[in-house]
Every structure is written in structure tokens, then in C-alpha cells.
PDB file of N, CA and C in Angstrom:
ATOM      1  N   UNK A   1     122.233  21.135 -41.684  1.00  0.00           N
ATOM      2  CA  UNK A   1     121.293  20.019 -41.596  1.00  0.00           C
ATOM      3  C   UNK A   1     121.955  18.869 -40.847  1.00  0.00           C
ATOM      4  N   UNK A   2     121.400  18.259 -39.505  1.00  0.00           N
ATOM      5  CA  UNK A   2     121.705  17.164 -39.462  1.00  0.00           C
ATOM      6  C   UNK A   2     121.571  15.414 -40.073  1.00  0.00           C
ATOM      7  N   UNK A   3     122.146  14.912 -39.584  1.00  0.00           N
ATOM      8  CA  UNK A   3     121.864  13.298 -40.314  1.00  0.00           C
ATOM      9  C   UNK A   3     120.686  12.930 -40.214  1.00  0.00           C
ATOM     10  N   UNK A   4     119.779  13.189 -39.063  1.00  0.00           N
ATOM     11  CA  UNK A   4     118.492  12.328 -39.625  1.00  0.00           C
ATOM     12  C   UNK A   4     117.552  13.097 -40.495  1.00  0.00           C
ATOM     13  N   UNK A   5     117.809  14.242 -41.191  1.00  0.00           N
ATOM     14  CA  UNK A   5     117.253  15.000 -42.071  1.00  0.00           C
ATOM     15  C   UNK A   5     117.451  14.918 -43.036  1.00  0.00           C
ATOM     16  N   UNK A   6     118.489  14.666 -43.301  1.00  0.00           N
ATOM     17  CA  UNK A   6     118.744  13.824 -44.968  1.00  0.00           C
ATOM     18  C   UNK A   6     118.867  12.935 -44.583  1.00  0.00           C
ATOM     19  N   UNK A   7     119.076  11.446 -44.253  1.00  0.00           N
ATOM     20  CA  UNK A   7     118.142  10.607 -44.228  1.00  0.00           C
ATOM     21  C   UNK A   7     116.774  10.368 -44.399  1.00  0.00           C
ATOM     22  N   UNK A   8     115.656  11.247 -43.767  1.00  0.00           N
ATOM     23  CA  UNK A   8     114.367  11.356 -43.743  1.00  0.00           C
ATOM     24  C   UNK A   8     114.518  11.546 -45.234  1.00  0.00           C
ATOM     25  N   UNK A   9     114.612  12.507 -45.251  1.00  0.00           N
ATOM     26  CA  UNK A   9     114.697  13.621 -46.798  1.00  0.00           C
ATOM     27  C   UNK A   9     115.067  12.259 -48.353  1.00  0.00           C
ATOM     28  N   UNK A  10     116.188  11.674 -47.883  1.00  0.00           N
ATOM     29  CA  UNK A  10     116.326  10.904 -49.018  1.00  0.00           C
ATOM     30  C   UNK A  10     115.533   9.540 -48.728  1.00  0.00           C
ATOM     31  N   UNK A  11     115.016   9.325 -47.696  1.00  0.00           N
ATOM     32  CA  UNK A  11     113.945   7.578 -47.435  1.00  0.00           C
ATOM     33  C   UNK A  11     112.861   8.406 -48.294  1.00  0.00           C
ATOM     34  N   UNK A  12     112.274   9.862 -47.856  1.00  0.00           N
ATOM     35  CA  UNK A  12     110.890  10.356 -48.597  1.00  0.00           C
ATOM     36  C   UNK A  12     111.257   9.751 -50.244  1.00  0.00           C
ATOM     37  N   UNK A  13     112.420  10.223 -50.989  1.00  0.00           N
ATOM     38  CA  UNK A  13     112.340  10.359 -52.442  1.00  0.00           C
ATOM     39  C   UNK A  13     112.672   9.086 -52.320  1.00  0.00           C
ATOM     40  N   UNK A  14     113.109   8.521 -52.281  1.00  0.00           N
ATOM     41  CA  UNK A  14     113.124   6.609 -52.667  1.00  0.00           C
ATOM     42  C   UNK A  14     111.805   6.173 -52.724  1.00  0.00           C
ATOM     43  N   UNK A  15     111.141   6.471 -51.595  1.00  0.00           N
ATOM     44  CA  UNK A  15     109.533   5.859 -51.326  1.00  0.00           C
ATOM     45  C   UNK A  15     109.171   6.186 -52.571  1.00  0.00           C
ATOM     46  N   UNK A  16     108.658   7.681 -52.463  1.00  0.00           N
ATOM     47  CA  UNK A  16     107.799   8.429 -54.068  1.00  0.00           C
ATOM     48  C   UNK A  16     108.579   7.276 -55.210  1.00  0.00           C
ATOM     49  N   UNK A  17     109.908   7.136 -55.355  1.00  0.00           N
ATOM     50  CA  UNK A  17     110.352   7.020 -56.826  1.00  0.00           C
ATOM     51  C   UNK A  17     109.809   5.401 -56.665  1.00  0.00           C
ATOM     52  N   UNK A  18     109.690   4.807 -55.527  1.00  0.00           N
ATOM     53  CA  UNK A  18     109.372   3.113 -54.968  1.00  0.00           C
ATOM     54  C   UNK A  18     107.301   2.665 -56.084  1.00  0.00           C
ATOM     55  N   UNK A  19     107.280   3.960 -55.338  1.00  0.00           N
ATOM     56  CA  UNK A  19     105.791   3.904 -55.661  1.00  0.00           C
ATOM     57  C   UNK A  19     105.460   4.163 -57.121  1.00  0.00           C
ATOM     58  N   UNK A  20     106.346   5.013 -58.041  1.00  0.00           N
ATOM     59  CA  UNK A  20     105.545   5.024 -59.700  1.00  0.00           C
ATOM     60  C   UNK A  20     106.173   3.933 -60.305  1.00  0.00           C
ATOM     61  N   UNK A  21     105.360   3.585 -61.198  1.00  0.00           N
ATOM     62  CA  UNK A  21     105.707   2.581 -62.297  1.00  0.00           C
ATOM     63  C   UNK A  21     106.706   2.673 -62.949  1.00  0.00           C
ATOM     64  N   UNK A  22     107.513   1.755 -63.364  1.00  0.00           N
ATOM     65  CA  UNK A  22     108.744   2.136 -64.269  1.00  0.00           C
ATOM     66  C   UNK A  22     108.647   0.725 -65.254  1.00  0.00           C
ATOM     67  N   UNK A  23     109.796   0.803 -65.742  1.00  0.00           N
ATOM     68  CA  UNK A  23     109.696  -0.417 -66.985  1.00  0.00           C
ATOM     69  C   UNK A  23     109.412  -1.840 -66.595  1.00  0.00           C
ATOM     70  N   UNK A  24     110.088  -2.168 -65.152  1.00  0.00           N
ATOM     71  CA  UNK A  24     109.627  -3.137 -64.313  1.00  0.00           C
ATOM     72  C   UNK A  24     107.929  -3.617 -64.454  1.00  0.00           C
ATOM     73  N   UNK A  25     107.285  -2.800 -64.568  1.00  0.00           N
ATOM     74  CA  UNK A  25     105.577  -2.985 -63.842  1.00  0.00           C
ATOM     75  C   UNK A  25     105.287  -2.950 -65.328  1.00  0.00           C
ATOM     76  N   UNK A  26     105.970  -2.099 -66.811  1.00  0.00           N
ATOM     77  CA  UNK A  26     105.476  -2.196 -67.935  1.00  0.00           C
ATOM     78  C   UNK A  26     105.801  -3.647 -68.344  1.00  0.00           C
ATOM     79  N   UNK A  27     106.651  -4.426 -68.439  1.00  0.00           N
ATOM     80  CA  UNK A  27     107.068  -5.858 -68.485  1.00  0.00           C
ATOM     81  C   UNK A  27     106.201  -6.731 -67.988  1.00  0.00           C
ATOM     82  N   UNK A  28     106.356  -6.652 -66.908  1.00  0.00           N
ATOM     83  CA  UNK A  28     104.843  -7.603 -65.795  1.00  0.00           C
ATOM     84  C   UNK A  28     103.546  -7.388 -66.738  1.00  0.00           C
ATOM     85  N   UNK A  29     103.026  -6.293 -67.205  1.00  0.00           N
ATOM     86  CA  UNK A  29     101.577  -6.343 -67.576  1.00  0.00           C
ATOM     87  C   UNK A  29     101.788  -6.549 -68.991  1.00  0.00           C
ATOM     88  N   UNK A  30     102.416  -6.124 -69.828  1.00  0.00           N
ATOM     89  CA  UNK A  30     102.667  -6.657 -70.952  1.00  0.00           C
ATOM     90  C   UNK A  30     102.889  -8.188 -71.008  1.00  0.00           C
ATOM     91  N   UNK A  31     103.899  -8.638 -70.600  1.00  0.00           N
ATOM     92  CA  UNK A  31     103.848 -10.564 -70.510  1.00  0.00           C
ATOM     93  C   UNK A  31     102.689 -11.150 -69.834  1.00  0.00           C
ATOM     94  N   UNK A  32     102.008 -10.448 -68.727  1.00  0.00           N
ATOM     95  CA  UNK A  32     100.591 -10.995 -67.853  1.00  0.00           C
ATOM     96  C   UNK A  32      99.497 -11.202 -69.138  1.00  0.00           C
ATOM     97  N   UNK A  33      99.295  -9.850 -69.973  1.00  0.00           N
ATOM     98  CA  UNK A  33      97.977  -9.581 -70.929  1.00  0.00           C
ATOM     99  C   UNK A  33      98.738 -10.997 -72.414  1.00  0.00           C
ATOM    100  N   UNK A  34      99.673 -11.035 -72.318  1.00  0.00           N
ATOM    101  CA  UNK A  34      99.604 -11.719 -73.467  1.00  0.00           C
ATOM    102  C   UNK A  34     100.077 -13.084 -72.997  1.00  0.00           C
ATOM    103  N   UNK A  35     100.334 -13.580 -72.337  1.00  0.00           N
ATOM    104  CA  UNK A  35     100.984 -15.486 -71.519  1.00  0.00           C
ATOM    105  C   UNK A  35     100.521 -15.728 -70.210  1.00  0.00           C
ATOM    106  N   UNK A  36      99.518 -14.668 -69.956  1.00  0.00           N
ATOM    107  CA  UNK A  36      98.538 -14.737 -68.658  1.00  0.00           C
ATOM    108  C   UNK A  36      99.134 -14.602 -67.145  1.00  0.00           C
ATOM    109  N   UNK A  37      98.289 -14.975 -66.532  1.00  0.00           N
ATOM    110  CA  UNK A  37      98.605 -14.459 -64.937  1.00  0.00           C
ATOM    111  C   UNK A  37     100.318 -14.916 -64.458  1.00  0.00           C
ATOM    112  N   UNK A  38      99.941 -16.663 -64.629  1.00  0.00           N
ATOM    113  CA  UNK A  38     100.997 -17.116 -63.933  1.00  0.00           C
ATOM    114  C   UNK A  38     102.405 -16.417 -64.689  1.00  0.00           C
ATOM    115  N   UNK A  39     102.735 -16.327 -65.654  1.00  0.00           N
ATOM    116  CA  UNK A  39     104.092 -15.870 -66.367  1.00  0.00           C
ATOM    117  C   UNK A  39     104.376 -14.641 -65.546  1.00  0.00           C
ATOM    118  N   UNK A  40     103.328 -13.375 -65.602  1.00  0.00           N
ATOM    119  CA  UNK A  40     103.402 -11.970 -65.012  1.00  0.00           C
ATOM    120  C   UNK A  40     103.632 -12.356 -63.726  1.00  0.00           C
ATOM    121  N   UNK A  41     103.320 -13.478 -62.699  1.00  0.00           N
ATOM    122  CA  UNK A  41     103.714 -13.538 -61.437  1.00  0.00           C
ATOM    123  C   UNK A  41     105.274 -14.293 -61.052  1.00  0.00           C
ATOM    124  N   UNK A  42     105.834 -15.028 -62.239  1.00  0.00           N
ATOM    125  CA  UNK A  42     106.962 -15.517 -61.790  1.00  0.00           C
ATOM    126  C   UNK A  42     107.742 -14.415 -62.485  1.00  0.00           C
ATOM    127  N   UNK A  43     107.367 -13.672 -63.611  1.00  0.00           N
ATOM    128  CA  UNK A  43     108.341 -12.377 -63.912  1.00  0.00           C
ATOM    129  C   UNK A  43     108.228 -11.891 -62.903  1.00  0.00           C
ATOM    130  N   UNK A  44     107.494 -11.219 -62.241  1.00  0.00           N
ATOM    131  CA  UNK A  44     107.343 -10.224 -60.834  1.00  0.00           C
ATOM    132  C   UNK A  44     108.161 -10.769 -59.856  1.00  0.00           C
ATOM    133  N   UNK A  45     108.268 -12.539 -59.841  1.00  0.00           N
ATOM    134  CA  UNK A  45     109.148 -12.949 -58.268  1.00  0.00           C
ATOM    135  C   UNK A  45     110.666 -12.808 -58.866  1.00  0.00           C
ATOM    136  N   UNK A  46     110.458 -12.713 -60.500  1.00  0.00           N
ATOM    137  CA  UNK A  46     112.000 -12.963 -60.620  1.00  0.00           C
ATOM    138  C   UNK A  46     112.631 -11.607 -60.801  1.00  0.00           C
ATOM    139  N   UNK A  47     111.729 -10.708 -60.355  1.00  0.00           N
ATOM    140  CA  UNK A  47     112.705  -9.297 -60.599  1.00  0.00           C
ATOM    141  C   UNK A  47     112.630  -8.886 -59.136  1.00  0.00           C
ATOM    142  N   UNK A  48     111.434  -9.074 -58.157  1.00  0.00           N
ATOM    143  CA  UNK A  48     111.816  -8.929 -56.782  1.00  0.00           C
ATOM    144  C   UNK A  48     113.011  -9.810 -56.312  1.00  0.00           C
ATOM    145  N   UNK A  49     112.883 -11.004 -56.662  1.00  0.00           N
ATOM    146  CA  UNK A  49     114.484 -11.729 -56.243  1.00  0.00           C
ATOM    147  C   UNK A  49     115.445 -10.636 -57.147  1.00  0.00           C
ATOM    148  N   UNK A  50     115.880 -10.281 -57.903  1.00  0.00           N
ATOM    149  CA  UNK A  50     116.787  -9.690 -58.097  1.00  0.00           C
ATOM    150  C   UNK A  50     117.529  -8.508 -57.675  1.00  0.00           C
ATOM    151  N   UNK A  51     115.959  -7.444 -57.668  1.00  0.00           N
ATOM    152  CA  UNK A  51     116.018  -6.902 -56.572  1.00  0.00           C
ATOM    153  C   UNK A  51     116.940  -6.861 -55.154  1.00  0.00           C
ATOM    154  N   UNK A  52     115.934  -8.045 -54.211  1.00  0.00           N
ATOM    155  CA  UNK A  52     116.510  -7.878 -52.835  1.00  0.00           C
ATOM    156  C   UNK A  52     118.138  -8.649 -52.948  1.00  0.00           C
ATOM    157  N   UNK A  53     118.347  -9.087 -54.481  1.00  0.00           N
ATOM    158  CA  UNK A  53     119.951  -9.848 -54.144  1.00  0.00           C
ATOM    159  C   UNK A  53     120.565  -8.300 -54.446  1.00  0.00           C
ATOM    160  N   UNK A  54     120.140  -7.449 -55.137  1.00  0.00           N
ATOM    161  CA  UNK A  54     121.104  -6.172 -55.405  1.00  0.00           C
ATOM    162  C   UNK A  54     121.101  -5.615 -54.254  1.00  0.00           C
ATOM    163  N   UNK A  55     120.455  -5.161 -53.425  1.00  0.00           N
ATOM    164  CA  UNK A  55     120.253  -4.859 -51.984  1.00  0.00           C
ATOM    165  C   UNK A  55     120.578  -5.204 -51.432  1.00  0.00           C
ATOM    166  N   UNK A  56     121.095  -6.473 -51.114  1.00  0.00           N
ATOM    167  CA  UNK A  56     121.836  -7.255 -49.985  1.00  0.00           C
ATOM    168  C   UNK A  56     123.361  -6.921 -50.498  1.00  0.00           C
ATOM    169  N   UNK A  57     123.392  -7.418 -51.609  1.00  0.00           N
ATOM    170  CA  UNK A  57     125.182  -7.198 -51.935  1.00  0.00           C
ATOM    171  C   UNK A  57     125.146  -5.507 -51.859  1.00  0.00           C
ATOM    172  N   UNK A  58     124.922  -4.631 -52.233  1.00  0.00           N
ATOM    173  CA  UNK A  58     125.254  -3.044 -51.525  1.00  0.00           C
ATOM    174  C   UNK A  58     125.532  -2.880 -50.642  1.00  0.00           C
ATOM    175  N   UNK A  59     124.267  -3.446 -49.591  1.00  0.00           N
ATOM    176  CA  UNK A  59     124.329  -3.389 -48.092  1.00  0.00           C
ATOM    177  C   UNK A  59     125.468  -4.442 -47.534  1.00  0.00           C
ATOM    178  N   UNK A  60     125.766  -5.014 -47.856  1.00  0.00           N
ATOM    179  CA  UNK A  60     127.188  -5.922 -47.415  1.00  0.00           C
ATOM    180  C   UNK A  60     128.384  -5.160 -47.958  1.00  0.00           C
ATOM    181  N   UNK A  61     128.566  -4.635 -49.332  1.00  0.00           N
ATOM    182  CA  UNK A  61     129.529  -3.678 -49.505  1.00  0.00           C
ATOM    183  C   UNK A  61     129.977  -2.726 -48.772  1.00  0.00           C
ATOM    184  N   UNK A  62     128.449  -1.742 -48.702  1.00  0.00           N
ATOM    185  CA  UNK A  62     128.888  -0.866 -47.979  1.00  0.00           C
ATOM    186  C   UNK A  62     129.100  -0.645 -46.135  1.00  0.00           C
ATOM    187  N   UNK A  63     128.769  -1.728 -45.550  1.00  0.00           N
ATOM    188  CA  UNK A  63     128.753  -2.280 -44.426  1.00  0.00           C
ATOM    189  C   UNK A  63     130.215  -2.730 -44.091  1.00  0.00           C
ATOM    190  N   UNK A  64     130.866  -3.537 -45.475  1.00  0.00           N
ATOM    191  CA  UNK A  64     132.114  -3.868 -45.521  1.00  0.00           C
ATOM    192  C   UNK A  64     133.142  -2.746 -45.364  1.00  0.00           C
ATOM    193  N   UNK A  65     132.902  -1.529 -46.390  1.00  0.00           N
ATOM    194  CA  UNK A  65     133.691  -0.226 -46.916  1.00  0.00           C
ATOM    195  C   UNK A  65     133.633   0.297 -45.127  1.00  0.00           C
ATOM    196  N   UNK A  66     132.655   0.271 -44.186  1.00  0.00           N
ATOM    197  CA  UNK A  66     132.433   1.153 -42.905  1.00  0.00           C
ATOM    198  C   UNK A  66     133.336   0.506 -42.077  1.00  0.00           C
ATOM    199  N   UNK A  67     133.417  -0.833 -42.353  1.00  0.00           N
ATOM    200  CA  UNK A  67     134.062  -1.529 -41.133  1.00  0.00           C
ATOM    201  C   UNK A  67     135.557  -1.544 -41.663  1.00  0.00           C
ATOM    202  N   UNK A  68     135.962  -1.395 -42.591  1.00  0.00           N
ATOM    203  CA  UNK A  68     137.573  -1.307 -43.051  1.00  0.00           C
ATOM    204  C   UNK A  68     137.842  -0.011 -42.685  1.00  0.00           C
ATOM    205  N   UNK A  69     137.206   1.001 -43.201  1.00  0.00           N
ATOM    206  CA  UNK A  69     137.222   2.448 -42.443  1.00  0.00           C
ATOM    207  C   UNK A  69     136.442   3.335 -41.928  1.00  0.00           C
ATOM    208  N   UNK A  70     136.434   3.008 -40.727  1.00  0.00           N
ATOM    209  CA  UNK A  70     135.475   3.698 -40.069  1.00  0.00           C
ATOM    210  C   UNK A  70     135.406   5.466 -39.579  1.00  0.00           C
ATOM    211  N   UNK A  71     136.178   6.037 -40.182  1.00  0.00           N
ATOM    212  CA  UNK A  71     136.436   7.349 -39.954  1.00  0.00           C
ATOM    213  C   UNK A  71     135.985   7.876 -41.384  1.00  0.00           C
TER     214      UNK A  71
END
């Protein structure tokens, strides 16, 4: 197999696993139905911010780990 085949192969299963609900989306509607909209929408910004900060520090890690050794 070449590289852009697992790549493809592992972007497909991230997407699928991107797309079902997990405890994240059970939190949001549970705090939304009982402290209403606005609470469920700043829980939602405060786990997407957390999110894209875990994503950025990986991607700087491992960006870091390539450029110290690049072989």
C-alpha cells in the first residue's frame, strides 16, 4: 500500500468516528434541555475550543518530532 492510501483510509475512519455522537453531544443536550439554549452553546464553544487547542499542540509536536528528525 502506498501513503496516500492509508492516509485516505485513515481521513475515511476519523470522518465516520467525527460524525457519531459521543459523550461530547450527550453533555451539550443534557445541559441545553435543562439551563437552556445559551449554556448548551457556550458548553459546545468550550469543548470546540478545546478541541482545536488539542489539535494545534499535536500538530506542532509532531511537526516539531519531523523537523528534529527527519529520516
Amino acid at each position: 500500500m502506498n501513503e496516500s492510501t492509508i492516509l485516505l483510509t485513515l481521513a475515511s475512519i476519523h470522518f465516520i468516528a467525527l460524525m457519531s455522537p459521543g459523550p461530547d453531544f450527550a453533555l451539550v443536550v443534557q445541559n441545553a434541555t435543562r439551563h437552556g439554549r445559551q449554556t448548551g452553546l457556550y458548553i459546545a464553544l468550550g469543548l470546540s475550543v478545546g478541541i482545536l487547542l488539542h489539535s494545534l499542540f499535536s500538530i506542532t509536536g509532531v511537526s516539531y518530532l519531523v523537523h528534529q528528525h527527519p529520516l
